[in-house]
Protein backbone atom coordinates (compact mmCIF):
# COMPACT_ATOMS: atom_id res chain seq x y z
CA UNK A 1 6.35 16.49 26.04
CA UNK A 2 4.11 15.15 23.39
CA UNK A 3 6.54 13.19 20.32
CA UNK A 4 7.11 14.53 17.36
CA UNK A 5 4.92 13.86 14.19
CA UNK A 6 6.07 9.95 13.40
CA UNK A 7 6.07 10.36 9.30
CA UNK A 8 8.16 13.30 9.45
CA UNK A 9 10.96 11.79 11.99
CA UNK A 10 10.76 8.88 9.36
CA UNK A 11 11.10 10.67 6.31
CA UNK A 12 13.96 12.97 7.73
CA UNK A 13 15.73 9.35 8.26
CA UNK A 14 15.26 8.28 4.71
CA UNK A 15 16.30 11.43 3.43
CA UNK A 16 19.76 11.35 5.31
CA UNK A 17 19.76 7.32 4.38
CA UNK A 18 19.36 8.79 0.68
CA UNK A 19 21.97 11.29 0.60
CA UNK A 20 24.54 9.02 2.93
CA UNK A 21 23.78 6.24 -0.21
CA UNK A 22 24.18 8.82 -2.92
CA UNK A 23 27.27 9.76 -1.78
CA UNK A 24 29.52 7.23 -0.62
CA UNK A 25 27.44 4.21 -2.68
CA UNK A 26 25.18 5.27 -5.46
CA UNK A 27 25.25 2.30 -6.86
CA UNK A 28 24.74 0.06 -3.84
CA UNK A 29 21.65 3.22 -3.69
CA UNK A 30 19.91 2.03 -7.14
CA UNK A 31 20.08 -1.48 -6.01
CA UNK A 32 18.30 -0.91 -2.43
CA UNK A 33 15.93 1.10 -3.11
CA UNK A 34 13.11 -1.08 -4.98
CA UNK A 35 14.23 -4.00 -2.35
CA UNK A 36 13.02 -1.37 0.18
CA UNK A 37 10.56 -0.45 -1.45
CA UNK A 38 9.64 -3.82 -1.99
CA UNK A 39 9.02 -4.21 1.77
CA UNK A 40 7.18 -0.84 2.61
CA UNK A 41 4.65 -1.90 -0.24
CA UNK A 42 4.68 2.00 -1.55
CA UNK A 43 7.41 4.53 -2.90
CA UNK A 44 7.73 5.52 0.07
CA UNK A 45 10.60 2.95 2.28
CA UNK A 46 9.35 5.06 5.31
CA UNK A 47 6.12 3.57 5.19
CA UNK A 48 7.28 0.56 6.20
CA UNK A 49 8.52 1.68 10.00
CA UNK A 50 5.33 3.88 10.18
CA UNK A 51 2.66 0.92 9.29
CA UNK A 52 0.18 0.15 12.06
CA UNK A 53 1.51 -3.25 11.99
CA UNK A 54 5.36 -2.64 12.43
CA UNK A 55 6.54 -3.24 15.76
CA UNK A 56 7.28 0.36 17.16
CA UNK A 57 11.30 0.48 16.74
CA UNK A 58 11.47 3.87 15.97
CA UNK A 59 8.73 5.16 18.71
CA UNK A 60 9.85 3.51 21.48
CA UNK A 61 12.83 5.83 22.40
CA UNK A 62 10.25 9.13 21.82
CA UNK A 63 7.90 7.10 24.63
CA UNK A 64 10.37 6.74 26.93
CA UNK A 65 11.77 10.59 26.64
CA UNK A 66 8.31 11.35 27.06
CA UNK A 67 8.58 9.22 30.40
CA UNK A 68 11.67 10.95 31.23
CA UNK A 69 10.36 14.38 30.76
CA UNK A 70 12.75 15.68 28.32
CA UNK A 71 12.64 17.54 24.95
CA UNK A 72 15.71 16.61 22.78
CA UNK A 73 17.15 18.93 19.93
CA UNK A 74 15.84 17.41 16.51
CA UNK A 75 19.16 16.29 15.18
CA UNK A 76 19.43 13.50 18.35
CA UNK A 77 16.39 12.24 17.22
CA UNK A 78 16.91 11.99 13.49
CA UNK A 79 20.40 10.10 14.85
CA UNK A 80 18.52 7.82 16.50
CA UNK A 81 15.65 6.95 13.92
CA UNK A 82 18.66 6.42 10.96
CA UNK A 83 20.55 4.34 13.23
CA UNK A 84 17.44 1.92 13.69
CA UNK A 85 16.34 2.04 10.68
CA UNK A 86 19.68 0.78 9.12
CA UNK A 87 19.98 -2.10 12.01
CA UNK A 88 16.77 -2.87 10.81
CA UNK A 89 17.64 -3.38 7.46
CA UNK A 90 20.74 -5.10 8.50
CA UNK A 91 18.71 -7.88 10.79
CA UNK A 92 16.22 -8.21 7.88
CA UNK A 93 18.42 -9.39 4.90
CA UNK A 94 20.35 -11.62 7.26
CA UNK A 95 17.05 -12.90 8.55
CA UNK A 96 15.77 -13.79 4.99
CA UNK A 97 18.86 -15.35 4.24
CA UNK A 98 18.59 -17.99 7.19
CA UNK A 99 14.67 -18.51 6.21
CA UNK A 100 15.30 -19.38 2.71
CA UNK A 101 13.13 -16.29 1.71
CA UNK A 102 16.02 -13.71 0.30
CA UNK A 103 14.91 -14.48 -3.69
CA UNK A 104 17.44 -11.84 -5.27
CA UNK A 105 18.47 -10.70 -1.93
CA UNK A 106 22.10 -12.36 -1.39
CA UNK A 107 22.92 -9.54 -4.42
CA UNK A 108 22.35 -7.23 -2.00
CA UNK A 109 24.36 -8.68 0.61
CA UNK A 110 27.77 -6.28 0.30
CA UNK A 111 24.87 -3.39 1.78
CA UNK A 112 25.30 -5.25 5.13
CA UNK A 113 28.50 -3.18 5.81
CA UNK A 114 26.74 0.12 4.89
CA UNK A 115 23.84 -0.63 7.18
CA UNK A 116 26.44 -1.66 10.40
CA UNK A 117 28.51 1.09 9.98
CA UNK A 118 26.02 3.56 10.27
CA UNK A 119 23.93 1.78 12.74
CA UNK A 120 26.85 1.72 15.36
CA UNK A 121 28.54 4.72 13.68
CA UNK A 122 25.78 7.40 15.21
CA UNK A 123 26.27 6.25 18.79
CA UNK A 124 29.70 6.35 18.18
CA UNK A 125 28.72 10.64 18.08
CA UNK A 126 27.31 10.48 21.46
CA UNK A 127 29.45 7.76 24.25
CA UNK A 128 33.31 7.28 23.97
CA UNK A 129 34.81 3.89 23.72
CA UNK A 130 34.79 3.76 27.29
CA UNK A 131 31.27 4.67 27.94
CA UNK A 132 29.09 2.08 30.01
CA UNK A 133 26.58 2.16 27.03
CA UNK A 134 28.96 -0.14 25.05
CA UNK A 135 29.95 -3.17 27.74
CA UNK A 136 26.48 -2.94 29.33
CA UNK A 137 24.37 -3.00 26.65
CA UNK A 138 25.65 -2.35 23.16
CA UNK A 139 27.20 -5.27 22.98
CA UNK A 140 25.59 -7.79 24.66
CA UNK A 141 22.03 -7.01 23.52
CA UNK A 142 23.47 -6.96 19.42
CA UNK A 143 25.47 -10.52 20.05
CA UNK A 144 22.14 -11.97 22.41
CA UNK A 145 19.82 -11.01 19.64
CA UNK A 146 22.36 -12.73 17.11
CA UNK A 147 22.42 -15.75 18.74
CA UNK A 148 18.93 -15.77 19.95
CA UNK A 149 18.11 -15.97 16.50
CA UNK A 150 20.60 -18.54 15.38
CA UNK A 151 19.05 -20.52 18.15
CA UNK A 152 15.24 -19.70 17.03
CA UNK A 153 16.27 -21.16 13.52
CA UNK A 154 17.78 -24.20 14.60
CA UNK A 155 14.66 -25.16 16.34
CA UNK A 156 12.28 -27.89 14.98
CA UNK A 157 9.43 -27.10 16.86
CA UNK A 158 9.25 -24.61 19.35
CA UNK A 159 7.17 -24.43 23.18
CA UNK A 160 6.07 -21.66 25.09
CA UNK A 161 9.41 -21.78 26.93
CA UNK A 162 11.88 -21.54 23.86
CA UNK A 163 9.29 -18.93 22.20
CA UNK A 164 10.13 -16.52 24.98
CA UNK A 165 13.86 -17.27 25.27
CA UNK A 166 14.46 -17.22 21.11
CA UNK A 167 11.69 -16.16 19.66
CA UNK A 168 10.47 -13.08 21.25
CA UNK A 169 14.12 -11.91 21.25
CA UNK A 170 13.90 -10.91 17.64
CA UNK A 171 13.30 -7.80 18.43
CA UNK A 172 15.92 -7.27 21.22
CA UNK A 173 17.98 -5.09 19.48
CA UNK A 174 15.31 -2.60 19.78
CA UNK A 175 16.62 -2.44 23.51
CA UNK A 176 19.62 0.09 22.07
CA UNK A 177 18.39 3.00 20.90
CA UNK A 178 16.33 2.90 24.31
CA UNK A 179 19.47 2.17 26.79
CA UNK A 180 20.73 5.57 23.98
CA UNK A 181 17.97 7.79 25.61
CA UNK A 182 18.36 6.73 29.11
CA UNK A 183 22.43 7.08 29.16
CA UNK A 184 22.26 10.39 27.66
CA UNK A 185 19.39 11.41 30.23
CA UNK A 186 21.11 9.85 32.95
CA UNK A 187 18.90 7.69 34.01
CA UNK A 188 19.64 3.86 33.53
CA UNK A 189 17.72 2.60 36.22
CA UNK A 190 14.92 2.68 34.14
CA UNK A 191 16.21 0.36 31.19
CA UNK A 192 15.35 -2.56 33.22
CA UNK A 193 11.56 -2.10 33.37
CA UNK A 194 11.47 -1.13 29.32
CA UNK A 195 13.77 -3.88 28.57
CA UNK A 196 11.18 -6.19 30.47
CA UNK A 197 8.30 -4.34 28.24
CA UNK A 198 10.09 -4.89 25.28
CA UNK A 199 10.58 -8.73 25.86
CA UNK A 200 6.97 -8.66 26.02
CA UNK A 201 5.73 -6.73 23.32
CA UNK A 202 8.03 -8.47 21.42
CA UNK A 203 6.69 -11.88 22.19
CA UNK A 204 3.13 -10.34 21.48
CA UNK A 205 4.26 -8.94 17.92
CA UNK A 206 5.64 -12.06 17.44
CA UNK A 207 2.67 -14.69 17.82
CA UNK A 208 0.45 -12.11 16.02
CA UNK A 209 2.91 -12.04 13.07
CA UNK A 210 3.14 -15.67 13.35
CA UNK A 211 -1.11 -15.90 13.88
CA UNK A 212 -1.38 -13.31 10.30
CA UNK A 213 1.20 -15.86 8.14
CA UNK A 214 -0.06 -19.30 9.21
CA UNK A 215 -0.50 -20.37 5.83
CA UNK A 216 3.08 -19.24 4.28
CA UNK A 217 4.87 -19.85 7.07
CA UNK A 218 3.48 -23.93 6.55
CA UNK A 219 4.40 -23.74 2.44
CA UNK A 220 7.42 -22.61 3.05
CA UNK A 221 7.99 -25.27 6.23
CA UNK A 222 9.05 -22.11 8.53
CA UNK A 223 8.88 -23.38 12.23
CA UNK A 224 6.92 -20.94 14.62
CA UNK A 225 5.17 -21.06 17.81
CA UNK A 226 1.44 -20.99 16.43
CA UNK A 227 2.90 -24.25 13.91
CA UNK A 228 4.29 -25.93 16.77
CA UNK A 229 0.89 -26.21 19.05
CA UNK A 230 -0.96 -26.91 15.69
CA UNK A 231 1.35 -29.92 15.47
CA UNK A 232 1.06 -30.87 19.24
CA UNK A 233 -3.11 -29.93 19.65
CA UNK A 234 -4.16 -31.22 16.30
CA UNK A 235 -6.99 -34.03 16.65
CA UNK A 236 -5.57 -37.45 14.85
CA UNK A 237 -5.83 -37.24 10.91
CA UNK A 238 -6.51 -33.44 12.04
CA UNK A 239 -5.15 -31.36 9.76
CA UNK A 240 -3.33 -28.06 10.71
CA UNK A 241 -6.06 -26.19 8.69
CA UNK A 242 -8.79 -27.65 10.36
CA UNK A 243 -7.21 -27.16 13.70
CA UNK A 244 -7.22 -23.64 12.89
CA UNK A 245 -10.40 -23.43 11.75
CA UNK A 246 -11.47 -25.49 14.69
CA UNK A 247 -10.10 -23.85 17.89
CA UNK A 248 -6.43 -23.02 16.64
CA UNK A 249 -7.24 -19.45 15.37
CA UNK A 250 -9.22 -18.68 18.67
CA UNK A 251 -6.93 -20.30 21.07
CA UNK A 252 -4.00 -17.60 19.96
CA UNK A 253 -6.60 -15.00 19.97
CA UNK A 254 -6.73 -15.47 23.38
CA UNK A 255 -3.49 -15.63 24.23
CA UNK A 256 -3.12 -12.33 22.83
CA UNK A 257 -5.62 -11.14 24.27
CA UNK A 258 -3.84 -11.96 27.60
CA UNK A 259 -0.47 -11.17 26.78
CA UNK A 260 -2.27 -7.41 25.94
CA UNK A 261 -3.34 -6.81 29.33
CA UNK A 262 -0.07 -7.98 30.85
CA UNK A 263 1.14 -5.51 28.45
CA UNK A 264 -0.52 -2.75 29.39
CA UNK A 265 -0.42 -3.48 33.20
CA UNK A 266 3.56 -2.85 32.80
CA UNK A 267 2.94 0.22 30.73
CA UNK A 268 0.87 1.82 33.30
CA UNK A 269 3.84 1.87 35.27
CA UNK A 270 6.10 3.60 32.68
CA UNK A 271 4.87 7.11 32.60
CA UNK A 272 4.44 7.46 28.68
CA UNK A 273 0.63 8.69 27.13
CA UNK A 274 2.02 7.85 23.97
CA UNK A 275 2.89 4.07 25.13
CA UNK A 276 -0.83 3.40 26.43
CA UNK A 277 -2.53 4.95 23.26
CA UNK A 278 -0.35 2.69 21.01
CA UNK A 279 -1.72 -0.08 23.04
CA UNK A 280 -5.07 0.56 23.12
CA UNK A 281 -4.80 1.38 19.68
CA UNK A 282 -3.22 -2.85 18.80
CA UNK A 283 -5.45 -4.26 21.07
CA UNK A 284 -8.61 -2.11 18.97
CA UNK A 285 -6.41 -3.90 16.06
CA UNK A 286 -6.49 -7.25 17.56
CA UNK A 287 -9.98 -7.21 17.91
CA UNK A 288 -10.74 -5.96 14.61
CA UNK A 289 -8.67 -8.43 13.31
CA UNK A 290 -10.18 -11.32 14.91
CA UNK A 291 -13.71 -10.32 13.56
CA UNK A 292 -12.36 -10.61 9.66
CA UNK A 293 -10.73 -13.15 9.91
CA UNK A 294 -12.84 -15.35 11.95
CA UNK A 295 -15.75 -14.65 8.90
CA UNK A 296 -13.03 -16.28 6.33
CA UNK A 297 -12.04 -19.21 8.35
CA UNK A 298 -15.67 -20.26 8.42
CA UNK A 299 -15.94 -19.92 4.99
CA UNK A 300 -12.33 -22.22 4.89
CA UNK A 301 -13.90 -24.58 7.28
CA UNK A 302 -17.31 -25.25 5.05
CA UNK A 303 -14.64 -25.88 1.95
CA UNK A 304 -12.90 -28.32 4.22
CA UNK A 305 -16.12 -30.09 4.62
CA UNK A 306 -17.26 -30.07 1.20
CA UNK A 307 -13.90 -31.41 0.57
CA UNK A 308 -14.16 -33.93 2.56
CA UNK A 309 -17.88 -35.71 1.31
């Protein structure tokens, strides 16, 4: 079972998102849609789940029914993408709130009860009340992520330890559209090894995010992992720039690097094509990455310098 075409699963989404809006909430519609917009950097919202870049929410339960060997009726999926999509959107405004990064977004606030109602609404279709889904993972995984992130904010700097307990659990919720697949497949007993891939690919999307917005993330006084060594490695008058330029830059290079191949070590042992080729593809990424921006961080480094006679 190869999974479907990932634009058109994403666009079907939006299109039901559209109409749902149009319907019950036009208005709360003409508001969301440039703030979505916005974020996807196109007209098109989709384009933001679909970027090479965005952590795979919405692919992650097509890998593992392609593990599972199954071939779901359209509709299931569709379900599944729209649900993700609006937790998504729910996470992210709260999220910007607690950073201090929402601009006009607090307007768009009342849209938080939109995006939970339909994001626990479509499960709602497919396990009763009493269904294990809820108590086993539901609800633990959507209150842990909530609180792992009130704990990641609280932080003022942050080690390798608390990165992995708090930080790397900012993507946790995407643990429940996956436990959604294996319930309805019958097959729990293999959420715990994609829960443990998920805590790491989630750690790995996290430090790379953090690695690609070193410089906002220090205007805006945002405490990450990447900051946090910067303030414990930096050389004496050292500034976090020039530790960057230095070794910083290449010291979470590596670390990705690693992290990758632990990453794909525990894929092997999931039985998904798709899962591999997505991380062959990042780790192509990485790389390509690296080369760039290694070229302008000499070119910081020799202003540094200059700055400095």
């Amino acid at each position: 079972m190869n999974p479907p075409n990932p634009d058109r699963l994403a666009a079907a989404a939006f299109d039901r998102l559209h109409a749902e809006l149009e319907a019950l909430a036009p208005l709360m519609l003409v508001r969301l849609t440039p703030w979505m917009r916005r974020l996807a950097g196109s007209d098109r919202p989709q384009d933001y789940f679909t970027h090479p870049l965005a952590f795979p929410s919405l692919w992650l339960p097509l890998w593992l029914e392609q593990a599972l060997q199954v071939d779901p009726p359209p509709d299931w999926r569709v379900d599944i993408a729209y649900s993700t999509i609006c937790g998504y959107y729910f996470i992210r405004l709260v999220d910007n709130l607690m950073d201090g990064n929402a601009g006009d977004e607090p307007a768009l606030l009342p849209a938080l009860q939109f995006f939970h109602s339909r994001f626990q609404g479509i499960y709602q279709h497919y396990f009763p009340a009493d269904h294990p889904f809820w108590e086993e993972v539901f609800f633990p995984v959507w209150v842990g992520s909530a609180q792992a992130t009130m704990q990641d904010a609280a932080l003022a700097t942050i080690d390798e330890a608390q990165f992995w307990q708090f930080s790397a659990q900012k993507v946790g919720a995407a643990r429940i559209p996956l436990a959604a697949v294996a319930y309805r497949f019958d097959a729990p007993a293999r959420l715990e090894d994609w829960f443990r891939f998920v805590h790491r690919l989630g750690g790995w999307h996290q430090l790379f995010n953090d690695l690609l917005g070193w410089q906002l993330d220090l205007q805006r006084g945002t405490v990450t992992y990447f900051l946090s060594e910067a303030g414990r490695r930096c050389a004496p008058g050292e500034s976090i720039a020039e530790w960057v330029v230095r070794e910083g830059f290449a010291w979470a290079v590596d670390r990705l690097r690693q992290w990758m191949l632990d990453l794909q070590a525990v894929a092997a042992g999931l039985g998904s094509p798709g899962l591999i080729d997505y991380l062959a593809r990042r780790a192509a990424m990485l790389e390509r990455q690296a080369a760039e921006t290694t070229r302008g961080l000499q070119e910081l480094g020799k202003i540094i310098s200059r700055s400095r006679l």
